[in-house]
C-alpha atoms as a PDB file:
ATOM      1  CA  UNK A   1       0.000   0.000   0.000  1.00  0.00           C
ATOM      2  CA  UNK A   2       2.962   2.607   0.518  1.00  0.00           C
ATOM      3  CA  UNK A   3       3.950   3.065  -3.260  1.00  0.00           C
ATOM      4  CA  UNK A   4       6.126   5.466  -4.961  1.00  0.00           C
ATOM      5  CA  UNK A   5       3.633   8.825  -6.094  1.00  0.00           C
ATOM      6  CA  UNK A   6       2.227   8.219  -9.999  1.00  0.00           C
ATOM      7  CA  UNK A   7       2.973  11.083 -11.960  1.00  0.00           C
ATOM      8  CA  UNK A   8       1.698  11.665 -15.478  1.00  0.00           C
ATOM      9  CA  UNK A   9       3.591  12.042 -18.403  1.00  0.00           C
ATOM     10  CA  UNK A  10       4.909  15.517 -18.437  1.00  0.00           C
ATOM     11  CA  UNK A  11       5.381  15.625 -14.816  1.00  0.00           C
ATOM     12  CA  UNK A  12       7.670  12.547 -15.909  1.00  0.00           C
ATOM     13  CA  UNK A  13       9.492  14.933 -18.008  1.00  0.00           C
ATOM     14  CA  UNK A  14      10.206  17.569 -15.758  1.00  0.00           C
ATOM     15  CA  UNK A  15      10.940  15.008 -13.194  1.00  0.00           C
ATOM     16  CA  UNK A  16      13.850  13.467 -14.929  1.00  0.00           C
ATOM     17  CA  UNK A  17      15.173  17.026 -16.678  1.00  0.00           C
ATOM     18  CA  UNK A  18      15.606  17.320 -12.638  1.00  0.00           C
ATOM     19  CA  UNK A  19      19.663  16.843 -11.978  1.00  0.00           C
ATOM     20  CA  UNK A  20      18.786  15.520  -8.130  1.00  0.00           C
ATOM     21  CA  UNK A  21      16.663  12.835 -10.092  1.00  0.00           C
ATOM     22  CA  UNK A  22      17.867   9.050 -10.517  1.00  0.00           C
ATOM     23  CA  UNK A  23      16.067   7.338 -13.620  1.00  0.00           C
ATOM     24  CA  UNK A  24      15.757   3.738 -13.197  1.00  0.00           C
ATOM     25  CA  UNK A  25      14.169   0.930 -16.155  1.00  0.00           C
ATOM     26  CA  UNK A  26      12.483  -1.525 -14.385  1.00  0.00           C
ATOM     27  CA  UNK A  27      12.464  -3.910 -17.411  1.00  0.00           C
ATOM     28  CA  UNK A  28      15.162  -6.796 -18.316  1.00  0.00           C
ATOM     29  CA  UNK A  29      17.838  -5.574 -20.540  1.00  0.00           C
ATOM     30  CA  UNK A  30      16.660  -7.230 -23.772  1.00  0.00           C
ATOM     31  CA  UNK A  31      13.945  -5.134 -23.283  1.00  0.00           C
ATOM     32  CA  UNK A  32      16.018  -1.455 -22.559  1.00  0.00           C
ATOM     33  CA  UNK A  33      18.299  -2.193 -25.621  1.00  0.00           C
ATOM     34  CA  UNK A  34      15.830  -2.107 -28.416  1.00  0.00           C
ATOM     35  CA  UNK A  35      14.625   1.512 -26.340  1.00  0.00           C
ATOM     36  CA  UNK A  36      14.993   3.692 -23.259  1.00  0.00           C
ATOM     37  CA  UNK A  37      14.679   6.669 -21.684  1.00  0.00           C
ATOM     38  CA  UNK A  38      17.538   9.317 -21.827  1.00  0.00           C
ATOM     39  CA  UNK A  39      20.227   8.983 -19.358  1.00  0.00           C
ATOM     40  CA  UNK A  40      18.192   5.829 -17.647  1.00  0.00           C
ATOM     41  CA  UNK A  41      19.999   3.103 -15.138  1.00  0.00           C
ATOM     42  CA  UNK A  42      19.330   0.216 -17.900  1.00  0.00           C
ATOM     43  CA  UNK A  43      20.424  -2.918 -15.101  1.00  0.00           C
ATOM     44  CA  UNK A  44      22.063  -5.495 -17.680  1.00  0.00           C
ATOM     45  CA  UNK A  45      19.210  -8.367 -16.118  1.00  0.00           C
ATOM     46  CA  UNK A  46      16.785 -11.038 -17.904  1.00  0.00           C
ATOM     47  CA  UNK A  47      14.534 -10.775 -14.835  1.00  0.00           C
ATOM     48  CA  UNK A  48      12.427  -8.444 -12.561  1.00  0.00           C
ATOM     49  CA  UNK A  49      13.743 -10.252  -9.526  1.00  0.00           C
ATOM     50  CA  UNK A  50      17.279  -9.814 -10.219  1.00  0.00           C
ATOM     51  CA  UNK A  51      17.302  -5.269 -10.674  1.00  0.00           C
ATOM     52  CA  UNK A  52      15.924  -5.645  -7.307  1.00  0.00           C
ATOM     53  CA  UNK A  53      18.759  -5.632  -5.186  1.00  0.00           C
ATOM     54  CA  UNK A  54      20.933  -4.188  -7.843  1.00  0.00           C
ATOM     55  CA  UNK A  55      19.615  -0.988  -8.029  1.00  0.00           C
ATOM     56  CA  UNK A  56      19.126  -0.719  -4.253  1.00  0.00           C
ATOM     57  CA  UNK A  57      23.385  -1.722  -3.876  1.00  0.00           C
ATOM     58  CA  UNK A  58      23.900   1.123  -6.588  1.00  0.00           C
ATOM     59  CA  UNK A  59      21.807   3.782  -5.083  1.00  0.00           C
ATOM     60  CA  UNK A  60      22.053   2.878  -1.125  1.00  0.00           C
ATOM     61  CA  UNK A  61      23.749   6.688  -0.620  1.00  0.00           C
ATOM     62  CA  UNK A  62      21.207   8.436  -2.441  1.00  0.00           C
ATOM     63  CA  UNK A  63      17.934   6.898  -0.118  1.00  0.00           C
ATOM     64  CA  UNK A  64      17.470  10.904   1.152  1.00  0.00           C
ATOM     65  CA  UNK A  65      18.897  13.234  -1.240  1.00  0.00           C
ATOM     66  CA  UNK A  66      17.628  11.886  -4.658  1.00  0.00           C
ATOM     67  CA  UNK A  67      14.371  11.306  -6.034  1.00  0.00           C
ATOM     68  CA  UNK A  68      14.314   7.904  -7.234  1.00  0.00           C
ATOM     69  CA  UNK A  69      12.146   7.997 -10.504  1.00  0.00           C
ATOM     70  CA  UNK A  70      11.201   4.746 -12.296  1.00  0.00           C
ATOM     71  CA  UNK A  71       9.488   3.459 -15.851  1.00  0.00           C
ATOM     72  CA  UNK A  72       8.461   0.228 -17.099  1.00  0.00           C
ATOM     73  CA  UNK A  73       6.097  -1.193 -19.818  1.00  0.00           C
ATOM     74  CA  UNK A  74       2.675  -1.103 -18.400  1.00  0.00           C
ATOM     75  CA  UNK A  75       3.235  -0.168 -14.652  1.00  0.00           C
ATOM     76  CA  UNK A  76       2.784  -3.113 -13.307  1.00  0.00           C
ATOM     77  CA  UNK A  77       6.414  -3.816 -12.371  1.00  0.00           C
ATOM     78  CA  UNK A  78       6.705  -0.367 -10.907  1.00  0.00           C
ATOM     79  CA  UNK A  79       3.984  -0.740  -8.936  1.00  0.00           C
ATOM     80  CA  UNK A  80       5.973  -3.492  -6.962  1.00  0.00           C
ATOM     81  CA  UNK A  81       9.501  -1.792  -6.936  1.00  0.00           C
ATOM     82  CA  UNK A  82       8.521   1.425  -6.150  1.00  0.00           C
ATOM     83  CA  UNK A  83       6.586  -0.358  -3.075  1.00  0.00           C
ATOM     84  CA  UNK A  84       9.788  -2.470  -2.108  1.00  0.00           C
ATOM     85  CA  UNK A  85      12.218   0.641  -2.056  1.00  0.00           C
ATOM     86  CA  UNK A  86       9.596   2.999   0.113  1.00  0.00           C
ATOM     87  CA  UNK A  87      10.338  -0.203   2.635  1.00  0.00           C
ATOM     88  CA  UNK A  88      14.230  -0.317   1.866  1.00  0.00           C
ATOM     89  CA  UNK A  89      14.146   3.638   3.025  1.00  0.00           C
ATOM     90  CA  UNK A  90      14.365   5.815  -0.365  1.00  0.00           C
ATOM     91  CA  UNK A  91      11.993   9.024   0.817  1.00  0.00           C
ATOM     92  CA  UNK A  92      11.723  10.100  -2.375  1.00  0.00           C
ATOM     93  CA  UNK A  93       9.836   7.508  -4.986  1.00  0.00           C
ATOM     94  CA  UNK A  94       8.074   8.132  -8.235  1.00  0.00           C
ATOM     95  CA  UNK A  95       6.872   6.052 -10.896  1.00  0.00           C
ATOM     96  CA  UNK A  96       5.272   6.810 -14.135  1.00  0.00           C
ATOM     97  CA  UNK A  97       1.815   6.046 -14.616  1.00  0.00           C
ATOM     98  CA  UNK A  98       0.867   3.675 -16.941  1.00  0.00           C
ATOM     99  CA  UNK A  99       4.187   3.347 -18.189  1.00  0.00           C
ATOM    100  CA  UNK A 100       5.829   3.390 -21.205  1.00  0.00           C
ATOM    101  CA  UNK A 101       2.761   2.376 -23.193  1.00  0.00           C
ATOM    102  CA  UNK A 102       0.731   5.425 -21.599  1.00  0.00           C
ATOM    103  CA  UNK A 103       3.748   7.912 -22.461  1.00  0.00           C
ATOM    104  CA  UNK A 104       4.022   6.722 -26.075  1.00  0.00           C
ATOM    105  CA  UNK A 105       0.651   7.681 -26.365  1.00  0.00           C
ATOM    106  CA  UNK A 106       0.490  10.892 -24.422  1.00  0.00           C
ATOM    107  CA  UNK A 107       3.482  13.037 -25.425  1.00  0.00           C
ATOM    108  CA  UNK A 108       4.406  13.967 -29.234  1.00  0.00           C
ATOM    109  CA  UNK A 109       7.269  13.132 -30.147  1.00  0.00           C
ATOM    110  CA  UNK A 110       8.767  16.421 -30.682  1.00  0.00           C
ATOM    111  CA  UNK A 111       8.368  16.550 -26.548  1.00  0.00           C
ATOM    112  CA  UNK A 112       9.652  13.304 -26.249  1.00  0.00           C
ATOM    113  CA  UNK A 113      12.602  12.114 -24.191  1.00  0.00           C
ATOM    114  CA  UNK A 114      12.201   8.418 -25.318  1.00  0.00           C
ATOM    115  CA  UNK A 115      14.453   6.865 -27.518  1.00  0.00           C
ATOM    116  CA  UNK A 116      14.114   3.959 -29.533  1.00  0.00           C
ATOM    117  CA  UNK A 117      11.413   1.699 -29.187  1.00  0.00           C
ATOM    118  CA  UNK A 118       8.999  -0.228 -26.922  1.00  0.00           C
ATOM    119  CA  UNK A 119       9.209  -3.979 -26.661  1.00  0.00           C
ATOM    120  CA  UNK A 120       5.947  -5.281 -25.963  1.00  0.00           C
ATOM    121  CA  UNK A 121       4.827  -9.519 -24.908  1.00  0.00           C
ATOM    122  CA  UNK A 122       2.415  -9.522 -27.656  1.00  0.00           C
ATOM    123  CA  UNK A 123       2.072 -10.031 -31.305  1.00  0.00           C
ATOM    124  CA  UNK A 124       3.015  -6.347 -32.516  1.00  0.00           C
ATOM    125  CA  UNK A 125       7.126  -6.934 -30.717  1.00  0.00           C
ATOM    126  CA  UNK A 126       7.566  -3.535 -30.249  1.00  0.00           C
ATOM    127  CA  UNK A 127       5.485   0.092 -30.355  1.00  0.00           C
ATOM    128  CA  UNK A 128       6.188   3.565 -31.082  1.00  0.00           C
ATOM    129  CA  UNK A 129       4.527   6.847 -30.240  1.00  0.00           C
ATOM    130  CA  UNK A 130       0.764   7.238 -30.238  1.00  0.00           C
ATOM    131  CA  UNK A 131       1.366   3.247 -30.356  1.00  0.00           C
ATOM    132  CA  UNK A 132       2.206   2.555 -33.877  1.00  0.00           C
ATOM    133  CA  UNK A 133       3.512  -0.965 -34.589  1.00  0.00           C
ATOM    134  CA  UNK A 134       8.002  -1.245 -34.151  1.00  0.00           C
ATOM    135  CA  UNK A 135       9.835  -2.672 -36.862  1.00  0.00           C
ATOM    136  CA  UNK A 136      11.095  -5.686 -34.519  1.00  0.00           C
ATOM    137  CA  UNK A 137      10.256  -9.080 -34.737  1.00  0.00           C
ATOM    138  CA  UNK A 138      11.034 -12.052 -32.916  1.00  0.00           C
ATOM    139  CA  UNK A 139      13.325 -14.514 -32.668  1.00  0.00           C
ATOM    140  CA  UNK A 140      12.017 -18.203 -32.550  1.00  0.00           C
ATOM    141  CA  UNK A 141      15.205 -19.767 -31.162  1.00  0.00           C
ATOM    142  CA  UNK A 142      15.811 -16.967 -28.175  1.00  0.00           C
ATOM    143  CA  UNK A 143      12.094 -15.130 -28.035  1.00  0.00           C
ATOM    144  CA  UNK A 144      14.585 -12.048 -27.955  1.00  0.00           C
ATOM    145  CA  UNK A 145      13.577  -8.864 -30.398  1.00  0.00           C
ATOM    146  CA  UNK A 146      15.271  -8.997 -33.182  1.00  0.00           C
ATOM    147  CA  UNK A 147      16.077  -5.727 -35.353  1.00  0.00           C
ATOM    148  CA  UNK A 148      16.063  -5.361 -39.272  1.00  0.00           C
ATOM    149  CA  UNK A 149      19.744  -5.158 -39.108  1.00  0.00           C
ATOM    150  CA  UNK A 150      19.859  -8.174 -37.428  1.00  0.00           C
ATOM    151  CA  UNK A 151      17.649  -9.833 -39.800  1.00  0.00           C
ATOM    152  CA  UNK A 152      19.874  -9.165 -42.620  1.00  0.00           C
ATOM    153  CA  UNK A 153      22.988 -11.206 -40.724  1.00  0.00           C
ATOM    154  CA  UNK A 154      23.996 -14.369 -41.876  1.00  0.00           C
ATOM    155  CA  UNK A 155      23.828 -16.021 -38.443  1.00  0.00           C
ATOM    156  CA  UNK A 156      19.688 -15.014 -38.965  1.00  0.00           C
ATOM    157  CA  UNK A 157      17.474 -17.859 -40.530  1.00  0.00           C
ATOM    158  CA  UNK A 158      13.967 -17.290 -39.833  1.00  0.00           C
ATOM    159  CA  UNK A 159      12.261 -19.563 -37.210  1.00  0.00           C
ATOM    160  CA  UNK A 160      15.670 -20.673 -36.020  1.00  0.00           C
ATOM    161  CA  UNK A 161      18.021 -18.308 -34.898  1.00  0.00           C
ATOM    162  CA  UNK A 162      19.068 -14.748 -34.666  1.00  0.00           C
ATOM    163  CA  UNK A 163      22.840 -12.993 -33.911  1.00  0.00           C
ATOM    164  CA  UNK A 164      21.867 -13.470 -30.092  1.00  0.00           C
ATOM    165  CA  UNK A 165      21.552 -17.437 -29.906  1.00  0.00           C
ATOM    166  CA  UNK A 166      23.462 -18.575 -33.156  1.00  0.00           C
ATOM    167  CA  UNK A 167      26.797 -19.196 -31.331  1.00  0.00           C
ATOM    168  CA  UNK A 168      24.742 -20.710 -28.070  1.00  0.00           C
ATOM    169  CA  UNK A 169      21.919 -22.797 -29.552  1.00  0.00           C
ATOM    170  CA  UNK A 170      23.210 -26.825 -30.231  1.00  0.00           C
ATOM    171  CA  UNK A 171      22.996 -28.556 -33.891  1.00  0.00           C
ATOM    172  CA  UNK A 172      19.978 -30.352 -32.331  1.00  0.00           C
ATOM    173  CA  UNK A 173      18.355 -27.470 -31.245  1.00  0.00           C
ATOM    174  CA  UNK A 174      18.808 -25.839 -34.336  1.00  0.00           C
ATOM    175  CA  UNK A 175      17.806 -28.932 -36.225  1.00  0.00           C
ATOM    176  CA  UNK A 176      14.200 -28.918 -34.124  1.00  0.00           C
ATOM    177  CA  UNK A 177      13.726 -25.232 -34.926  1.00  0.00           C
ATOM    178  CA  UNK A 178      14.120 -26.455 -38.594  1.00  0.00           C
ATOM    179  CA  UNK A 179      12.061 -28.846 -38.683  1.00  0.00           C
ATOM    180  CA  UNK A 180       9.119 -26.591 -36.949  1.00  0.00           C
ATOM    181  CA  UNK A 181       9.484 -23.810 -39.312  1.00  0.00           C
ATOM    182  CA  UNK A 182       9.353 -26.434 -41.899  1.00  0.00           C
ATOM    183  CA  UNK A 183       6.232 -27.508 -40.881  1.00  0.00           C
ATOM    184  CA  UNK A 184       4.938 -24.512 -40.112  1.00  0.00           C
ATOM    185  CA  UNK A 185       5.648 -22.895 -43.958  1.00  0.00           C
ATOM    186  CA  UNK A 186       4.437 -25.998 -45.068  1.00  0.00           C
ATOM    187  CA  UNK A 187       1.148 -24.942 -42.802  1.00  0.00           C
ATOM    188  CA  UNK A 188       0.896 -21.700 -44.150  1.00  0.00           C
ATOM    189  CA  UNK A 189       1.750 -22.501 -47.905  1.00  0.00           C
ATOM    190  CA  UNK A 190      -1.807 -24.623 -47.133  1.00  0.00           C
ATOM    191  CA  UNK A 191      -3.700 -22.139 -45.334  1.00  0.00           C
ATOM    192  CA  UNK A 192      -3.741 -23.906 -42.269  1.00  0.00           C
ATOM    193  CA  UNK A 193      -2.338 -22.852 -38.630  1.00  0.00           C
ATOM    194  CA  UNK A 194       0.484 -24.834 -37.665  1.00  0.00           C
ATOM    195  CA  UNK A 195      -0.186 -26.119 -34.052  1.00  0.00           C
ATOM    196  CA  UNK A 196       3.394 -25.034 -32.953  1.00  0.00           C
ATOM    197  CA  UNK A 197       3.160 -21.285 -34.342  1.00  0.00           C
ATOM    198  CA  UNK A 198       3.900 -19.272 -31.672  1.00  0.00           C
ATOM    199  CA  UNK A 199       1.826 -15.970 -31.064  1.00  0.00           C
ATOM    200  CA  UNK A 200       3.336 -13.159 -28.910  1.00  0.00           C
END
């Protein structure tokens, strides 16, 4: 119940213009390198859990004199965190309301101080302002975004692996991922839905 104070978008911007302000991304790194706020703490994590007690280590000093300011997609993960530091002793905690998503489709872009673009768990990968569909897609070997750079690199295949997981992922992995986007081309080519196509 003792959560960090919601402000709304261009409170959000003042707030972090603010030099006593610390801007923190709540989301896993995969998520803050496709887009992030400027001069945001981006902790280099694949889970929610794990920035916990990273950020709190890196910040410890600052409990009184900054204002601890925080993002993530939807909210929801701010909601926690923002919760759990009031209770580790930071006085001064803020989160954005509604997140990312609600900024994107608040401020213009000419007033905006996001940069990049918004991954989202769904089947649109990532958005940009006033929510218009990213030009991500998604890897079917890591489920990690995958740029249109990174489509055009020779460790890319579709269905099977990306520049992230092509040095990691085993011959028989990548032999299963063949085989499934096999079948699922073969699927499509038929106007069926492949029972294995995954939808994000």
């Amino acid at each position: 119940t003792n959560k960090g104070v919601h402000v709304s978008a261009e409170e959000f911007n003042a707030l972090i213009e603010d030099p006593d302000t610390v801007l923190v991304d709540m989301r896993n790194h995969y998520e803050s390198e496709i887009g992030h706020f400027k001069n945001a703490i981006t902790p280099d994590v694949d889970t929610f859990r794990d920035s916990l007690d990273i950020i709190e280590n890196d910040l410890k000093e600052h409990k009184e004199d900054k204002k601890l300011v925080m993002y993530c997609t939807g909210g929801i993960r701010c909601e926690k965190a923002s919760a759990y530091y009031k209770h580790k002793g930071f006085k001064n905690v803020y989160q954005l309301n509604g997140g990312i998503i609600n900024y994107l489709n608040t401020i213009d872009k000419q007033n905006s101080l996001w940069k990049g673009e918004c991954f989202v768990f769904d089947n649109r990968i990532s958005l940009k302002h006033k929510l218009k569909q990213g030009s991500y897609s998604m890897c079917s070997g890591c489920r990690k975004p995958v740029s249109q750079k990174e489509m055009k690199s020779s460790k890319y295949t579709e269905g099977i692996t990306c520049p992230k997981c092509h040095d990691y992922l085993t011959s028989e992995q990548k032999s299963r991922f063949a085989m499934r986007q096999k079948q699922i081309l073969l699927a499509k080519k038929s106007g069926k839905r492949h029972i294995f196509k995954k939808e994000y």
